[in-house]
Every structure is written in structure tokens, then in C-alpha cells.
Protein backbone atom coordinates (compact mmCIF):
# COMPACT_ATOMS: atom_id res chain seq x y z
CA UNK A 1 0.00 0.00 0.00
CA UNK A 2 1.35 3.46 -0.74
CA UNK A 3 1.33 5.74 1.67
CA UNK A 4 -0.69 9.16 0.92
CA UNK A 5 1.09 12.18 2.61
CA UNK A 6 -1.29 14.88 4.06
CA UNK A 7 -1.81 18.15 2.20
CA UNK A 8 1.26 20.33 1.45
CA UNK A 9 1.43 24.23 0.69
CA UNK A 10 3.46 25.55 -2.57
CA UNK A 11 7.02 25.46 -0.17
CA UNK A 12 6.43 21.85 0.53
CA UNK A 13 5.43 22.56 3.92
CA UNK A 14 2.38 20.03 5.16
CA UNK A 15 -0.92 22.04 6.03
CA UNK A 16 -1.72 21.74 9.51
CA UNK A 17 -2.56 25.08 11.10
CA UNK A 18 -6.05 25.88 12.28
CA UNK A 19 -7.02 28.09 9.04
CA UNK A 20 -6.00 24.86 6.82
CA UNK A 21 -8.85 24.49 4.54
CA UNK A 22 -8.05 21.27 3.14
CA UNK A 23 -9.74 18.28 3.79
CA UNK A 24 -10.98 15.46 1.86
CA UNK A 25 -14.04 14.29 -0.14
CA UNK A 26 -13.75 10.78 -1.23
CA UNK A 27 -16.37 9.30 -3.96
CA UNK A 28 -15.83 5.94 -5.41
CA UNK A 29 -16.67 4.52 -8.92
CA UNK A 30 -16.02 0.91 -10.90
CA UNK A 31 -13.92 1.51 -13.98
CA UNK A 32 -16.00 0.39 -17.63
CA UNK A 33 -15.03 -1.02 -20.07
CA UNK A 34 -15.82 2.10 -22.37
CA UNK A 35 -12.85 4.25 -19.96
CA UNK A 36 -10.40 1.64 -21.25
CA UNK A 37 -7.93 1.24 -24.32
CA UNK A 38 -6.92 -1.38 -26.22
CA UNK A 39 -5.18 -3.10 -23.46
CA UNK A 40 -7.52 -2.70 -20.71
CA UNK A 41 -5.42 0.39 -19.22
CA UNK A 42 -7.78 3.34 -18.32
CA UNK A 43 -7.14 5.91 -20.95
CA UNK A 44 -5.59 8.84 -19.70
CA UNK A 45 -8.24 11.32 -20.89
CA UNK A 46 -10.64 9.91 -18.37
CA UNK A 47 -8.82 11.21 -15.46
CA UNK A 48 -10.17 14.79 -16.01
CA UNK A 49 -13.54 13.31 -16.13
CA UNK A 50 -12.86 12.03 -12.83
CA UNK A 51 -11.94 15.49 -11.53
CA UNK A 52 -15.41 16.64 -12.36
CA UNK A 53 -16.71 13.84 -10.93
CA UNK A 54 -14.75 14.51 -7.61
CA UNK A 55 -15.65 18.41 -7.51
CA UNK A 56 -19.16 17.79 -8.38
CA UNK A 57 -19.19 15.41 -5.41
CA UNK A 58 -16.84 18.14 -3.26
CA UNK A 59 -19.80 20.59 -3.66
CA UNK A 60 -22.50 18.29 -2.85
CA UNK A 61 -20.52 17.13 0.14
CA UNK A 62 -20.17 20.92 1.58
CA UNK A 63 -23.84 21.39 1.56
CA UNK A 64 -24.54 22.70 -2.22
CA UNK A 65 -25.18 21.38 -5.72
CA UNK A 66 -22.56 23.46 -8.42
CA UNK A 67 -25.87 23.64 -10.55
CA UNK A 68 -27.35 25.01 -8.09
CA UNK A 69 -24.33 27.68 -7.49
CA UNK A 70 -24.77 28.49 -10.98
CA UNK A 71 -28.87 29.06 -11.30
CA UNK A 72 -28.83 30.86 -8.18
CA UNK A 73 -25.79 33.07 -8.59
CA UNK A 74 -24.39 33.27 -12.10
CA UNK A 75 -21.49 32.16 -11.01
CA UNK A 76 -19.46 29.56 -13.16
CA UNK A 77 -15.88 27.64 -12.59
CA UNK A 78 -13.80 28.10 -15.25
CA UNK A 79 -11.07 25.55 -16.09
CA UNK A 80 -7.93 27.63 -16.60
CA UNK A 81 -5.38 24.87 -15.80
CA UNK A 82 -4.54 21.33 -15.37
CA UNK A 83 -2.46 19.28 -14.57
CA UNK A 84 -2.41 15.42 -14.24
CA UNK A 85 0.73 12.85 -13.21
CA UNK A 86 0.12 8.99 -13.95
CA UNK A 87 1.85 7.03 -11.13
CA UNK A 88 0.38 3.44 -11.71
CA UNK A 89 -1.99 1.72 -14.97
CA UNK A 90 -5.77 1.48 -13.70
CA UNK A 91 -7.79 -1.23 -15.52
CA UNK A 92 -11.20 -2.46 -16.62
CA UNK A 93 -13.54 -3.16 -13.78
CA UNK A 94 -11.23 -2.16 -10.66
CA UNK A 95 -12.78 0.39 -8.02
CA UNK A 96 -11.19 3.19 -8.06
CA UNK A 97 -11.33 6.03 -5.08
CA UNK A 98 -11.38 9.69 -6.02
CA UNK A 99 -10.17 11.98 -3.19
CA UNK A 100 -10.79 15.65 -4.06
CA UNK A 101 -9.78 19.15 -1.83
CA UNK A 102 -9.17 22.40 -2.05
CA UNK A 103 -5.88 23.59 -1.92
CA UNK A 104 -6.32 27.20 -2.54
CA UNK A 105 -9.39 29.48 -2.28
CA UNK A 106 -9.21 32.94 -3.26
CA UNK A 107 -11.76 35.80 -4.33
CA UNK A 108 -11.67 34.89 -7.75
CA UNK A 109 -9.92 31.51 -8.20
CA UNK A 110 -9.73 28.16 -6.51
CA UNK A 111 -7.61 25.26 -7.07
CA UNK A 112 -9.23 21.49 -6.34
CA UNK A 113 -6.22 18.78 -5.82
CA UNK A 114 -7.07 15.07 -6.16
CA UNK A 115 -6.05 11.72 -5.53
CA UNK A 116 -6.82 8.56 -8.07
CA UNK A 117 -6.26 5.48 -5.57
CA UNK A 118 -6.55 1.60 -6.47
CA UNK A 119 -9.95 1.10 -4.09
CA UNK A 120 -8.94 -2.63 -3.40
CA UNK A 121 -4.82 -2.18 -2.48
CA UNK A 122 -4.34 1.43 -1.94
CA UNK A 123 -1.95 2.11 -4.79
CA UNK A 124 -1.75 5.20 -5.85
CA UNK A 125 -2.31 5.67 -9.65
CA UNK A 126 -2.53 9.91 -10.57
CA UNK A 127 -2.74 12.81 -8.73
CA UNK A 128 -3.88 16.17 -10.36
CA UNK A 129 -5.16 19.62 -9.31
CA UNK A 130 -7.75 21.54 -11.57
CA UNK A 131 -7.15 25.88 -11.01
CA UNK A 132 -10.78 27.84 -11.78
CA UNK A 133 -11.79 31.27 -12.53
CA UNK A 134 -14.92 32.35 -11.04
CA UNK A 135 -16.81 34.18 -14.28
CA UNK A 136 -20.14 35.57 -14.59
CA UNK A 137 -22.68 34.96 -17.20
CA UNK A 138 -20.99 36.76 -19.92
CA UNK A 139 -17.45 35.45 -19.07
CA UNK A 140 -16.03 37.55 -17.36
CA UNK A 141 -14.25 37.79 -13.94
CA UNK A 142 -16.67 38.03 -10.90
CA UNK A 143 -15.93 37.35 -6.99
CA UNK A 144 -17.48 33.84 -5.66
CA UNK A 145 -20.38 34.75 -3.76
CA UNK A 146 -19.24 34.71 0.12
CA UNK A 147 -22.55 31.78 0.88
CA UNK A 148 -20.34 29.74 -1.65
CA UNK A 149 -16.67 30.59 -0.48
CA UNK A 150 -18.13 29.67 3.25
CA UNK A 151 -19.82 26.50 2.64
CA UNK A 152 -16.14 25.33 0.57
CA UNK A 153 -13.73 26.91 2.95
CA UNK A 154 -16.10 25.09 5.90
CA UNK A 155 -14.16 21.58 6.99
CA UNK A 156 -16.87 18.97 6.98
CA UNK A 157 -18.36 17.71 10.48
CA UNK A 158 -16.24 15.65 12.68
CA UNK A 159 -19.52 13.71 13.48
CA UNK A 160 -21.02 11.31 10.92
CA UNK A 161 -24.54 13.26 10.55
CA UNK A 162 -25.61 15.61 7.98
CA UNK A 163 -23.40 18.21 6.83
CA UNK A 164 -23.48 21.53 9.25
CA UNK A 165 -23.61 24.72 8.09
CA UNK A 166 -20.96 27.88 8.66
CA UNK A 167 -22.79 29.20 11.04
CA UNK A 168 -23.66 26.15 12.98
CA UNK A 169 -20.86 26.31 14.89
CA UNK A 170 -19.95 24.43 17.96
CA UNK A 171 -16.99 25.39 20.80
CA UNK A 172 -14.24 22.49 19.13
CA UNK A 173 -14.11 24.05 16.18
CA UNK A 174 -11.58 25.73 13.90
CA UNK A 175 -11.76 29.12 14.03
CA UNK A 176 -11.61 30.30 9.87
């Protein structure tokens, strides 16, 4: 099993102080047959796909739909950049766990970072991070609206209930 060090800043340093936003957001899916080549290796275009998959599931684990985010607000994450390094082959019909954060969250950008594991052995196979530009409507630039930016900046519940909101707070926790 490989070992999966906890988030790390852009110096290297690992994230650990109180404002540390990151946390995970796991969501698990069987590879098809239709997300494999020729040889039964997941092509690599998939991974992306998987991204979505893991921010869609991000959002819905903070308390909010991104469909919703858009309808309500106007408010749409742009892709500006990617990035995406294969460590290990993932193949037809293996489970396969995507863990998704936040490692940055500013005014008008955020940046998810993910983990591809191997479900059944814990072998790493890609990590990636996805960097978005919060636009409006008609493309350009706009601020996420602060009910957003609290709900993702919000570490999920230490309990195993429903997700709390911001401003349910109770005395344990982090102060953001």
C-alpha cells in the first residue's frame, strides 16, 4: 500500500494550522469497459472526467449542488489549468477512489487537488489539481459569492450526521 502524505502548501510545507482548509471528499466509482484502451489500461483522458466527478461530489458534500451555485448566482468555474501525473496503470472493472480538496481558495480563483487510488490495495495511480476562474454569465471575472466561499472553505463535520452549516458552529471548532 502506498502511503498518501497529508496536504502540502506551494514550499512543501504540510498544512496543519487551524485556518488549513483542506480536507478530503472521497467518492468511489467501478472503472467500464468504455474508460479503457486497447489493453484494458484506463485511458488517460478519463482522469479529467474524474476530476469533475470529484468536484461535483466536493460541492455536494459541503452542503450545495454546483448547478445550483450556478442558477442561483451566475457564477461559473472556469477551467484555466490542469495538470495530471500517472503514477500506476488502472484497468477495466477495478474500483477506483477519487479523493478531491481544495488547496487554494481565493476571491476569484480556486484550485481542487485530487487523488486517483486503487480502491482494493491502496496504490496510488494519478494525482492532479484543476485551477478555476470564477466568471459571470458573460465570461467575465466576478468574486465567488461569500454563501459559496463559506460552505467550501467550511471543513466537513467531525460527526457522521448531515453536513453543518458555517454558522452552525460548535466550541471544538476551527476558528476560519
Amino acid at each position: 500500500m502506498v502511503f498518501i502524505p497529508p496536504p502540502h502548501d506551494q514550499n512543501g510545507t504540510a498544512a496543519s494550522s487551524s485556518k488549513d482548509i483542506s480536507h478530503w471528499v472521497d467518492y468511489q466509482i467501478r472503472i467500464r469497459y468504455a474508460e479503457t484502451d486497447q489493453m484494458g489500461v484506463v485511458y488517460y483522458s478519463n482522469y479529467l472526467i474524474w476530476f469533475e466527478i470529484g468536484r461535483s461530489e466536493y460541492c455536494r458534500k459541503q452542503g450545495f449542488s454546483y448547478a445550483e451555485m450556478e442558477a442561483q448566482t451566475e457564477s461559473f468555474l472556469a477551467v484555466a489549468e490542469v495538470s495530471c501525473r500517472y503514477h500506476a496503470p488502472a484497468h477495466y472493472d477495478e474500483l477506483v477512489k477519487i479523493r478531491t480538496s481544495i488547496a487554494s481558495l481565493k476571491k476569484r480563483a480556486l484550485r481542487f487537488q485530487y487523488q486517483i487510488l486503487n480502491k482494493q490495495n491502496g496504490i496510488l495511480i494519478a494525482t492532479g489539481s484543476t485551477t478555476h476562474v470564477i466568471l459571470n454569465k458573460n465570461g467575465s471575472p466576478k468574486t465567488l459569492p461569500e454563501k459559496y466561499a463559506l460552505l467550501l472553505r467550511t471543513p466537513l463535520s467531525k460527526n457522521t450526521g448531515p453536513r453543518r452549516h458555517p454558522w452552525e458552529r460548535r466550541p471544538d471548532d476551527p476558528i476560519i
